[in-house]
C-alpha atoms as a PDB file:
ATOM      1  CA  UNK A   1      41.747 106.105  19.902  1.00  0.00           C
ATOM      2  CA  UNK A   2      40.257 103.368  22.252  1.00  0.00           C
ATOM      3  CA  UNK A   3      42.466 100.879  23.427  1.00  0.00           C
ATOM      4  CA  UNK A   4      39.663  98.523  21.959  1.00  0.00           C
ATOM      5  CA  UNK A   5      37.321  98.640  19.409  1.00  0.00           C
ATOM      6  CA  UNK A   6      34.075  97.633  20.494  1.00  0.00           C
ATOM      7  CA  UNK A   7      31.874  97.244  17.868  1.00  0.00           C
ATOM      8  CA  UNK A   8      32.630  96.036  14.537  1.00  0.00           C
ATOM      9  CA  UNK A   9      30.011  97.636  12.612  1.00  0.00           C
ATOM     10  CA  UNK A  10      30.058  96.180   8.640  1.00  0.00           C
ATOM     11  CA  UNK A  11      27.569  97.149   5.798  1.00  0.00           C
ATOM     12  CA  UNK A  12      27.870  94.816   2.938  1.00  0.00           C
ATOM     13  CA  UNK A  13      26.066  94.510  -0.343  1.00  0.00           C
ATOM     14  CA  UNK A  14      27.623  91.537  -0.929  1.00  0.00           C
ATOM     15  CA  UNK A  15      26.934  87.598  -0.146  1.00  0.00           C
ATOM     16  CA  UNK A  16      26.784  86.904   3.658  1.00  0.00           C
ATOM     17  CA  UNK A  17      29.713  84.527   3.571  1.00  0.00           C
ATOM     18  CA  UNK A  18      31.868  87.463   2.346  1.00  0.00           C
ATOM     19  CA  UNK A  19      30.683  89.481   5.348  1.00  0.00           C
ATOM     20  CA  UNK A  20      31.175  86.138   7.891  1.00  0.00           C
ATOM     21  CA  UNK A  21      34.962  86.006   6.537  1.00  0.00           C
ATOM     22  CA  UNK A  22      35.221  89.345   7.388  1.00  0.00           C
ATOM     23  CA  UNK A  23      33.642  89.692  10.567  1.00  0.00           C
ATOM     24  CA  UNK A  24      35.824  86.004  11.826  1.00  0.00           C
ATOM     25  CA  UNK A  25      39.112  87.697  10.386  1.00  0.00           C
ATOM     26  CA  UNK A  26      38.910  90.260  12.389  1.00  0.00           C
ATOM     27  CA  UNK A  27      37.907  88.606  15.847  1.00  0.00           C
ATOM     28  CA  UNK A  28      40.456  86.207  14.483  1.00  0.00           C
ATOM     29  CA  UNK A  29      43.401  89.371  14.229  1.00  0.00           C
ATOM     30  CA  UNK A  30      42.744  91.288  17.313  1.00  0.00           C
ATOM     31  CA  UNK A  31      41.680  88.755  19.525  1.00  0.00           C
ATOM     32  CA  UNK A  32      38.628  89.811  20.702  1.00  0.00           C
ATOM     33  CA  UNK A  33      36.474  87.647  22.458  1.00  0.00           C
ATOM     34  CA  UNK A  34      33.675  86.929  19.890  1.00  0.00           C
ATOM     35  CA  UNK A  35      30.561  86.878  22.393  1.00  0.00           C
ATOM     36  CA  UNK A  36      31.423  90.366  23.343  1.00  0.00           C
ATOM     37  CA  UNK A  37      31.026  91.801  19.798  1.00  0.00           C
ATOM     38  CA  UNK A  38      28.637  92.377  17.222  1.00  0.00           C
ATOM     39  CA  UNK A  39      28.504  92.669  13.626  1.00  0.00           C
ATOM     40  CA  UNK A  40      25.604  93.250  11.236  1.00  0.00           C
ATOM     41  CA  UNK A  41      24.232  94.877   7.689  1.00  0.00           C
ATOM     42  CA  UNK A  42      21.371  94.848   6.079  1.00  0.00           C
ATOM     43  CA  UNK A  43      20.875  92.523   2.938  1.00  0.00           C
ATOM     44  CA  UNK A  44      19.314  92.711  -0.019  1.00  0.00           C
ATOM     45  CA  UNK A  45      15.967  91.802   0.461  1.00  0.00           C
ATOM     46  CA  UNK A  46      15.998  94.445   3.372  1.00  0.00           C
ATOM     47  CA  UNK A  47      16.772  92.000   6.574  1.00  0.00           C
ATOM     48  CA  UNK A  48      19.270  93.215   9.446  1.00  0.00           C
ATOM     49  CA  UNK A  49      21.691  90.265   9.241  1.00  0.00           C
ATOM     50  CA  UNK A  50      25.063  89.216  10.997  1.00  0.00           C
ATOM     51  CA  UNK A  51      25.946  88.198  14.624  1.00  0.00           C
ATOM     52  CA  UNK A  52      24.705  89.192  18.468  1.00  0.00           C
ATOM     53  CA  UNK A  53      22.304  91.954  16.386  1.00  0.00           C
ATOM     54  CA  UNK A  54      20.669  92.537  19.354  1.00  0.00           C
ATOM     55  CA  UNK A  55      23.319  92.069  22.137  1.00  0.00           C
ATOM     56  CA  UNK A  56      24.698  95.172  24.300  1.00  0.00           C
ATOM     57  CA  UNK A  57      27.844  96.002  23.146  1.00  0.00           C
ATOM     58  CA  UNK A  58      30.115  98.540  23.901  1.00  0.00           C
ATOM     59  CA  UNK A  59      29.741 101.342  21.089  1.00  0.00           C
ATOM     60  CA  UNK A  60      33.095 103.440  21.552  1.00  0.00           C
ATOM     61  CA  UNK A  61      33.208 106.060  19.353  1.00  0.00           C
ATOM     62  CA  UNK A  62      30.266 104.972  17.379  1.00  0.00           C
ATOM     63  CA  UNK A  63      28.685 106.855  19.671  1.00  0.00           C
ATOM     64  CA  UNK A  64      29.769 109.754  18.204  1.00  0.00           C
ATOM     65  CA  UNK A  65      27.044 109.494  15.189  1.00  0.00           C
ATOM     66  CA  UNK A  66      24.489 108.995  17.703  1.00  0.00           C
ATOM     67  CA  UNK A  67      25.273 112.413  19.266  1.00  0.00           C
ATOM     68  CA  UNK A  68      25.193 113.649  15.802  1.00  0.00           C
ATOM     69  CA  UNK A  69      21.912 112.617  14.643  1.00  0.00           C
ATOM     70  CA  UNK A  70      20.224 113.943  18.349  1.00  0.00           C
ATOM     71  CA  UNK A  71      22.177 117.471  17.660  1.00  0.00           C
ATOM     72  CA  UNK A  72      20.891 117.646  14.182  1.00  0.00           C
ATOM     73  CA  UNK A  73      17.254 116.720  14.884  1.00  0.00           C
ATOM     74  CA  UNK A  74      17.191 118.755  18.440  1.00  0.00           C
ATOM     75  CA  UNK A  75      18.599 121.914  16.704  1.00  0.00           C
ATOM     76  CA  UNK A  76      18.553 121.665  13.390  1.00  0.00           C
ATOM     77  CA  UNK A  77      21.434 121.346  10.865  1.00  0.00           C
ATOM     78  CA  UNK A  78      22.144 125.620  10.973  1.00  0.00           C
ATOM     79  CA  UNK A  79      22.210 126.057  14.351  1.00  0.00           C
ATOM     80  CA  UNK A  80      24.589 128.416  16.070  1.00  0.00           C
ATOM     81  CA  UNK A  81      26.049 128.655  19.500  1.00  0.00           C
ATOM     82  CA  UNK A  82      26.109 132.098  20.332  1.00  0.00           C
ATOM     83  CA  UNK A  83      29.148 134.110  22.757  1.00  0.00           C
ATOM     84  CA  UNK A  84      28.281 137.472  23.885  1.00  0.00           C
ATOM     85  CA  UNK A  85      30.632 140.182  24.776  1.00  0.00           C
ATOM     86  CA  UNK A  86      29.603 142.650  27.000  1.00  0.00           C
ATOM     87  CA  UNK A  87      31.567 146.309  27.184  1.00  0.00           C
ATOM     88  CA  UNK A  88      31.286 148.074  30.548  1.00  0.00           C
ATOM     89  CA  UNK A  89      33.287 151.516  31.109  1.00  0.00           C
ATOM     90  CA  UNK A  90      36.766 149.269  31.685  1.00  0.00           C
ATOM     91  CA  UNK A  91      35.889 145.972  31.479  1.00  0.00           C
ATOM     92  CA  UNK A  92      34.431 143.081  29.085  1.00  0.00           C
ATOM     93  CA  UNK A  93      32.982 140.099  30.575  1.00  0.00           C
ATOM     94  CA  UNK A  94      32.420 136.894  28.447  1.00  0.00           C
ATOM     95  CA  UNK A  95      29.059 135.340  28.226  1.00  0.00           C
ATOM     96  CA  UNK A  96      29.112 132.295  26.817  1.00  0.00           C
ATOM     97  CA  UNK A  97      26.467 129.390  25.525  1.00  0.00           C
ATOM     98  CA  UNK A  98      28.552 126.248  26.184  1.00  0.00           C
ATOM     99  CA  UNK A  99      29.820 126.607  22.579  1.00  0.00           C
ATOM    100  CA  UNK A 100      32.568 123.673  22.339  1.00  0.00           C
ATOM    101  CA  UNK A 101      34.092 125.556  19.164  1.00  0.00           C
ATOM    102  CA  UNK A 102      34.787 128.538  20.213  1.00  0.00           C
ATOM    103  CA  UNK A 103      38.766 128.455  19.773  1.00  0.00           C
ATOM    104  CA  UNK A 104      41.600 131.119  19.253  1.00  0.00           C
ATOM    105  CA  UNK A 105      40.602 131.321  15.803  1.00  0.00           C
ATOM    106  CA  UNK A 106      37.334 133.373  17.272  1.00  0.00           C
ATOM    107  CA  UNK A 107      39.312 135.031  19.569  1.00  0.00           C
ATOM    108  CA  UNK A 108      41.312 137.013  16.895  1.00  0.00           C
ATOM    109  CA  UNK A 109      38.399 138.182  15.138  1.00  0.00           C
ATOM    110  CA  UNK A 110      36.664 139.603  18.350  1.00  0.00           C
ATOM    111  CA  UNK A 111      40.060 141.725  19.344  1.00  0.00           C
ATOM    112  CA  UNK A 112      40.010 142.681  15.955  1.00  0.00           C
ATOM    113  CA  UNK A 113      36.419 143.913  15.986  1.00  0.00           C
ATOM    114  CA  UNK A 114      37.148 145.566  19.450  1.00  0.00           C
ATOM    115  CA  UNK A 115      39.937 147.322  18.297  1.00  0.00           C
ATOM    116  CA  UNK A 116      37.901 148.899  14.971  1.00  0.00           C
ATOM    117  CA  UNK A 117      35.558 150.296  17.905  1.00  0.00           C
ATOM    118  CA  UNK A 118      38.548 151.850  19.626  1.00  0.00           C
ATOM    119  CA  UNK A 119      39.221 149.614  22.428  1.00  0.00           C
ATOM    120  CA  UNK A 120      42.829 148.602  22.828  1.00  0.00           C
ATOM    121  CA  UNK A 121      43.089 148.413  26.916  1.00  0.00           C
ATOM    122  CA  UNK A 122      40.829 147.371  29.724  1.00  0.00           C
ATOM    123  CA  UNK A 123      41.343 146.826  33.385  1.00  0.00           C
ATOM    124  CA  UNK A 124      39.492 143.496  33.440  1.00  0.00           C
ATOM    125  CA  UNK A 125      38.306 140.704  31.548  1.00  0.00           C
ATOM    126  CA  UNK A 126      35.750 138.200  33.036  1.00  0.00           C
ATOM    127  CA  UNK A 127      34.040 135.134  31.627  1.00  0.00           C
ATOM    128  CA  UNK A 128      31.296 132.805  33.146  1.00  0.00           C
ATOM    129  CA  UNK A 129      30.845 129.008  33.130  1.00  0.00           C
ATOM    130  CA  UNK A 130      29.284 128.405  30.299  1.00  0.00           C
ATOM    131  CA  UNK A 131      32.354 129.699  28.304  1.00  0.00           C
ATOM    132  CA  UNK A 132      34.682 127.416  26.927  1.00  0.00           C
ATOM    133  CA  UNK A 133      37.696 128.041  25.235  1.00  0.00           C
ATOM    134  CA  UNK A 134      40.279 125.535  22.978  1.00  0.00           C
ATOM    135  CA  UNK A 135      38.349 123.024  23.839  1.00  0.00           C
ATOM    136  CA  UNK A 136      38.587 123.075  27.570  1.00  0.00           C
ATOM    137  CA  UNK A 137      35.878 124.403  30.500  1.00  0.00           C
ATOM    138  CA  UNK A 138      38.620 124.156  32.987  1.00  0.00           C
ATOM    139  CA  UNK A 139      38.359 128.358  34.716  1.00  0.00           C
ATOM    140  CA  UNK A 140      42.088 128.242  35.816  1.00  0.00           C
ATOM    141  CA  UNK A 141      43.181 126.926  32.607  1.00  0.00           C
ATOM    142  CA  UNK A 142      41.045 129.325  30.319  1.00  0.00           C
ATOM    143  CA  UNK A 143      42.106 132.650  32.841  1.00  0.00           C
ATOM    144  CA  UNK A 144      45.680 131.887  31.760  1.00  0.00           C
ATOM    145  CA  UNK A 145      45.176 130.954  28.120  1.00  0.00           C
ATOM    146  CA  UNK A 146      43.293 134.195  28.020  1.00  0.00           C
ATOM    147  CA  UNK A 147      46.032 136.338  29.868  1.00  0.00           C
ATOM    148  CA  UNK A 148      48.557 135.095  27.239  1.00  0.00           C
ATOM    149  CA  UNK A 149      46.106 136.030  24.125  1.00  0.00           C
ATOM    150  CA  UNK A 150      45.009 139.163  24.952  1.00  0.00           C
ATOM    151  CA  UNK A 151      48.022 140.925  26.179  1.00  0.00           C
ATOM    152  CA  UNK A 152      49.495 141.266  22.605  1.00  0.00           C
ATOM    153  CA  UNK A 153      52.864 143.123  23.294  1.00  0.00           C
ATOM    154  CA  UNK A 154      53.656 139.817  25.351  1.00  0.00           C
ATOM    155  CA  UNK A 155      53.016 137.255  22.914  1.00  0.00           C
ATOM    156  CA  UNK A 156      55.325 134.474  22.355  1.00  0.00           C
ATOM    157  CA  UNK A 157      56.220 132.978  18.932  1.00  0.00           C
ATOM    158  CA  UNK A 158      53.496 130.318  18.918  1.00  0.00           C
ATOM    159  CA  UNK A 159      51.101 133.318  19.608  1.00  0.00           C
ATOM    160  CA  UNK A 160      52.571 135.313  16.597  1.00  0.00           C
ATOM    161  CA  UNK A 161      52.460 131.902  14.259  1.00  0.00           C
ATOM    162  CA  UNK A 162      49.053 131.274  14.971  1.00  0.00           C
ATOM    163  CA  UNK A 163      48.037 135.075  13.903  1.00  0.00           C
ATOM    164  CA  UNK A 164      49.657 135.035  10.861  1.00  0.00           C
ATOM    165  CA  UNK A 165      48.433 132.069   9.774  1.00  0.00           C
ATOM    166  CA  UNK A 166      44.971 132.766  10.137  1.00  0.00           C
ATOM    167  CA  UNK A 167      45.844 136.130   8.206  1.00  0.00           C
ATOM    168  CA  UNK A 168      47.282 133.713   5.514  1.00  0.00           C
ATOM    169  CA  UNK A 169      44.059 131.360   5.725  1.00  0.00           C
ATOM    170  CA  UNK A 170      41.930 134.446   5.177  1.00  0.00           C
ATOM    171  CA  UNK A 171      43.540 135.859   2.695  1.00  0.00           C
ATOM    172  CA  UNK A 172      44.085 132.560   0.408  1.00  0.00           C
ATOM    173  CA  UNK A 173      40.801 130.971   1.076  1.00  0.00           C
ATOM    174  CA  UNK A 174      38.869 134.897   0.030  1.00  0.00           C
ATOM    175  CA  UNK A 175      36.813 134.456   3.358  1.00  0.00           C
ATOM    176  CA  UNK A 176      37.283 138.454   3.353  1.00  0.00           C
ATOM    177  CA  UNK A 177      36.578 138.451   7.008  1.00  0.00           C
ATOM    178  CA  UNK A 178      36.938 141.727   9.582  1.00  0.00           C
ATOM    179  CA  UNK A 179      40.332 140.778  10.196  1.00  0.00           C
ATOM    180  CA  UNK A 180      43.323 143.416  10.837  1.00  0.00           C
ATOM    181  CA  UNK A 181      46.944 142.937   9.731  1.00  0.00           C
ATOM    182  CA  UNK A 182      48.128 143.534  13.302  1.00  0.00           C
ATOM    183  CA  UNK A 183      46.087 143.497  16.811  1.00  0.00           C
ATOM    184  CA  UNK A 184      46.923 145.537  19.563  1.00  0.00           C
ATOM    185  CA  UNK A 185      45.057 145.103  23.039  1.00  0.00           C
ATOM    186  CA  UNK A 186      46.319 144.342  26.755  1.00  0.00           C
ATOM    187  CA  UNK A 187      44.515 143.627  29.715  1.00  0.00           C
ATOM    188  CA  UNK A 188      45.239 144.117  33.494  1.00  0.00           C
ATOM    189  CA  UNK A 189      43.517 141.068  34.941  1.00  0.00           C
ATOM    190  CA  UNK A 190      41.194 138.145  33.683  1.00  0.00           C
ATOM    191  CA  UNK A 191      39.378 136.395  36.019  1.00  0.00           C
ATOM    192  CA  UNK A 192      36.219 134.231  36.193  1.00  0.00           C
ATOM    193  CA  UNK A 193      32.768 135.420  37.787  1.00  0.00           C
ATOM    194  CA  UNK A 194      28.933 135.969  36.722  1.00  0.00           C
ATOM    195  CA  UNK A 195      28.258 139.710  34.523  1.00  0.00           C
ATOM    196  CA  UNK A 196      27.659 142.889  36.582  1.00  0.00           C
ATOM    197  CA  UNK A 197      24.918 143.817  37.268  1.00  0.00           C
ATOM    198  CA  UNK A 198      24.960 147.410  36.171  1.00  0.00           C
ATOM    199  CA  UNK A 199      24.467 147.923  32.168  1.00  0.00           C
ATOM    200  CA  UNK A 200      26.526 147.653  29.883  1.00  0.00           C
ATOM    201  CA  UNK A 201      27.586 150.084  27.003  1.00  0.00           C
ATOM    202  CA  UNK A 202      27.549 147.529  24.049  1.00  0.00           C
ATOM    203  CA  UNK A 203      26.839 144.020  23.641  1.00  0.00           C
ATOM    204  CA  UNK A 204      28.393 142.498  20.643  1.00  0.00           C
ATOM    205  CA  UNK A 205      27.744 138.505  19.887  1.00  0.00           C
ATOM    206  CA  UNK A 206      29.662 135.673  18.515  1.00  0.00           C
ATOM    207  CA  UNK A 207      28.144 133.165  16.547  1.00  0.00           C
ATOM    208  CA  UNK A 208      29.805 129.868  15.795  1.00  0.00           C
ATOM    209  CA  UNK A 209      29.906 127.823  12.445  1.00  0.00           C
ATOM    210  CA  UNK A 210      26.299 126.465  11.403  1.00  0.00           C
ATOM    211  CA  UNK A 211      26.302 122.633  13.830  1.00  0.00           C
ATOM    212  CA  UNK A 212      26.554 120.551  10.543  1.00  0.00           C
ATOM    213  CA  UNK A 213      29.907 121.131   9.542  1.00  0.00           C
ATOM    214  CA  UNK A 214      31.251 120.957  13.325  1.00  0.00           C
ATOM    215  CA  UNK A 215      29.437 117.547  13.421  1.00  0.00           C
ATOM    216  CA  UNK A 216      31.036 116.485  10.545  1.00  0.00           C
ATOM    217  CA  UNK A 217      34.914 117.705  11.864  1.00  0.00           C
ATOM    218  CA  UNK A 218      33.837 115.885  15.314  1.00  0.00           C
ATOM    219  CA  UNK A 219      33.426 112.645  14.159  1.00  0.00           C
ATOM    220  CA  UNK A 220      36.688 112.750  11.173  1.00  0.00           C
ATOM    221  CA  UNK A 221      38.734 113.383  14.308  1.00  0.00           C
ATOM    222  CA  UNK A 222      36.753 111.764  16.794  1.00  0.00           C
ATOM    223  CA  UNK A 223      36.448 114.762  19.055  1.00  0.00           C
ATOM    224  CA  UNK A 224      35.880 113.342  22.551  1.00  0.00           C
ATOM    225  CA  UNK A 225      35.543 117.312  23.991  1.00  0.00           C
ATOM    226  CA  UNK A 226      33.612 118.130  21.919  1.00  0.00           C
ATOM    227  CA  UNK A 227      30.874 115.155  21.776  1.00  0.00           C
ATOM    228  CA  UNK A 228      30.740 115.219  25.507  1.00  0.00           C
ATOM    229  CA  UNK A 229      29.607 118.926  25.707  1.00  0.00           C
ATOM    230  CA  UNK A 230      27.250 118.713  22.562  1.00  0.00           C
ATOM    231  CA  UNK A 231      25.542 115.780  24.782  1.00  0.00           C
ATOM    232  CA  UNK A 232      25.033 117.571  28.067  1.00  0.00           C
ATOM    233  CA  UNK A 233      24.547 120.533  26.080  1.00  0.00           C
ATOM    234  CA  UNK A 234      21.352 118.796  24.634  1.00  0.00           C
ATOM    235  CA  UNK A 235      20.501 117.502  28.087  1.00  0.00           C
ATOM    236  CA  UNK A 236      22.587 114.689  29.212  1.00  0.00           C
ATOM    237  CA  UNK A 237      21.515 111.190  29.757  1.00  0.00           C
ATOM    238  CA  UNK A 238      17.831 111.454  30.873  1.00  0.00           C
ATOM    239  CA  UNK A 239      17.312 113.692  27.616  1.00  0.00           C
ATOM    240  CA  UNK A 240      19.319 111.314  25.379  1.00  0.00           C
ATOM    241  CA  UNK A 241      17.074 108.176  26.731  1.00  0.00           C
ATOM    242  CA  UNK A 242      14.030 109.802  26.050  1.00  0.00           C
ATOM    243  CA  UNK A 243      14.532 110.987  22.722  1.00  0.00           C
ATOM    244  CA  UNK A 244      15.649 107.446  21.813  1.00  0.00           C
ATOM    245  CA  UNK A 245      12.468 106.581  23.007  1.00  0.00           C
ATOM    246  CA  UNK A 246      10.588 108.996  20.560  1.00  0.00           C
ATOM    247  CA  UNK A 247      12.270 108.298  17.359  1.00  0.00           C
ATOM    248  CA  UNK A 248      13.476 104.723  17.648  1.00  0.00           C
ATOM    249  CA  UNK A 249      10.931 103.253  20.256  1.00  0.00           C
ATOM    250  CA  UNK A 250      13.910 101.481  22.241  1.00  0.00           C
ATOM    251  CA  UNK A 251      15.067 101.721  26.253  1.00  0.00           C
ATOM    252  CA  UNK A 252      17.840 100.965  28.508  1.00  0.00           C
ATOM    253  CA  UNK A 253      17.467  97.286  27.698  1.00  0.00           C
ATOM    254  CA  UNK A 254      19.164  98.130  24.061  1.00  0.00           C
ATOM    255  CA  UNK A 255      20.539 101.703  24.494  1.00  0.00           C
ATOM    256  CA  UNK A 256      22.321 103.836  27.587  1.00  0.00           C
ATOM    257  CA  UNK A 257      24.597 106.379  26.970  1.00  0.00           C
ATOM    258  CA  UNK A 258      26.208 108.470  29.947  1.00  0.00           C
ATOM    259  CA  UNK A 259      28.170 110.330  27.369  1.00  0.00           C
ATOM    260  CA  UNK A 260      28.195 111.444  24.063  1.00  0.00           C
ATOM    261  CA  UNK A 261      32.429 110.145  23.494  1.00  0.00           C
ATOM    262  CA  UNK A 262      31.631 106.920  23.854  1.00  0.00           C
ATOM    263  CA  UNK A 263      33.546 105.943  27.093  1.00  0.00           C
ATOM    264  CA  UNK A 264      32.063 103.286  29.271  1.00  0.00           C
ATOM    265  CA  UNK A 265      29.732 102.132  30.461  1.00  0.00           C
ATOM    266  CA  UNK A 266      27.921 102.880  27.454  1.00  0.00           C
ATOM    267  CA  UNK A 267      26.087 100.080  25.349  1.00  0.00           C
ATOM    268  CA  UNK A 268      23.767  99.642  22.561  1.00  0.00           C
ATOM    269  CA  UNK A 269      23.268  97.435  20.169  1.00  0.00           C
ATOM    270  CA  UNK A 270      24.551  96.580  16.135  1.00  0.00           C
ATOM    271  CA  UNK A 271      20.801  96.801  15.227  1.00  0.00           C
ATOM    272  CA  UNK A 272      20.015 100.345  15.956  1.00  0.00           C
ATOM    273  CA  UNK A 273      23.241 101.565  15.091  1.00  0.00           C
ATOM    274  CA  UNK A 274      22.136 100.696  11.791  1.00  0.00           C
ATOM    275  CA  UNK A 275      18.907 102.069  11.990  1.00  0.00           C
ATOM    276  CA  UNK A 276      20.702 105.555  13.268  1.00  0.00           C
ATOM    277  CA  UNK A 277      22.725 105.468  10.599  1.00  0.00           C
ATOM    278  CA  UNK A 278      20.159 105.305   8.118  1.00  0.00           C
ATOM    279  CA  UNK A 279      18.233 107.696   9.677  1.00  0.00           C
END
């Protein structure tokens, strides 16, 4: 959570002085200083109403829905981020698609897909930049998250938990999903480095969750990984200002976003946050 919430955005139905209590019990309870914040709805006879409706304010993780609404309309509510694996005579390298969900979760299912095709050993494992993993694109942090998942006989008792509850989610939930009752794979060395350039023998591919229902987990938990890759995924800042340009006619004057978490400096206004959210 911020350390502050910027922007006290209230949608009321009801009479305006209910809505003015509100909004000056709340400046009132955490102090804030009024002329920094904003607060509006729309009323009944269809007016945006309330206080500083068109002053900059700092969004936090408002932002969030903003993200949201780009992702949807830039790629559609089913799209999929898609991880390939590519098998080479004794190694795999990981190409990914800057696909913020892919988590251990995934990771199971793809040793226990390599193991149906026979593969329980390889000399090396390599993965690109565009791969992220557990929500992090740090290399040194994935190469050793990786090392500890797909050496199996070394797994530790977090490792084992994890496995067996995602055989227990499977099995309650019906998913029915290629999963095996026990995995078995070990690798020599991980490291990370751009695909060979020689062929490889099979290229199997990961696809991710339709976008919707990732959206919808990113903003209940306020996912600030997440958000931030989505938004340079999409094409950072420049992109972001430009498509607020095309659907909502507005520039840097009401909205500029560096980031899709919400951190600063970001600012827009109470106005168009309602108009995003109806939208």
């Amino acid at each position: 959570m911020h350390k502050a919430i910027a922007l006290v955005l209230i949608i009321f139905s009801t009479l305006s002085f209910a809505s003015d209590w509100m909004w000056n019990t709340l400046i009132s309870r955490y102090q804030f200083e009024k002329e920094k914040q904003a607060y509006c709805y729309r009323n009944k006879v269809g007016r945006i109403v309330g206080e500083n409706i068109d002053k900059q304010v700092r969004p936090a993780s408002v932002t969030k829905l903003y993200v949201s609404l780009w992702a949807l309309d830039e790629l559609g509510k089913d799209f999929r981020f898609e991880t390939k694996f590519h098998v080479f005579e004794d190694r795999i390298h990981i190409e990914g698609q800057l696909d913020p969900f892919f988590t251990t979760e995934n990771l199971y299912y793809i040793i226990s897909s390599l193991n149906d095709l026979g593969y329980e050993e390889i000399k090396t494992l390599s993965f690109d930049k565009k791969f992220l993993f557990n929500w992090s694109d740090s290399p040194s942090e994935i190469t050793e998250l990786l090392k500890g998942y797909l050496n199996t006989d070394l797994w530790n008792e977090a490792h084992k938990l994890e496995f067996e509850n995602l055989i227990y989610q499977n099995d309650q939930l019906g998913l029915n999903l290629p999963l095996r009752d026990q995995l078995n794979f070990s690798v020599e060395e991980v490291k990370f480095e751009s695909i060979p350039s020689n062929n490889p023998i099979l290229t199997g591919t990961f696809k991710s969750s339709p976008i919707h229902r990732h959206l919808k987990q990113m903003n209940i938990y306020s996912t600030n990984f997440i958000a931030m890759k989505i938004f340079d995924y999409l094409g950072g800042q420049k992109a972001f200002a430009k498509y607020m340009k095309k659907i909502f006619q507005v520039g840097t004057r009401t909205i500029s976003f560096q980031n899709g978490a919400g951190f600063e400096p970001n600012v827009t206004t109470c106005r168009l946050t309602i108009q995003t959210i109806e939208r």
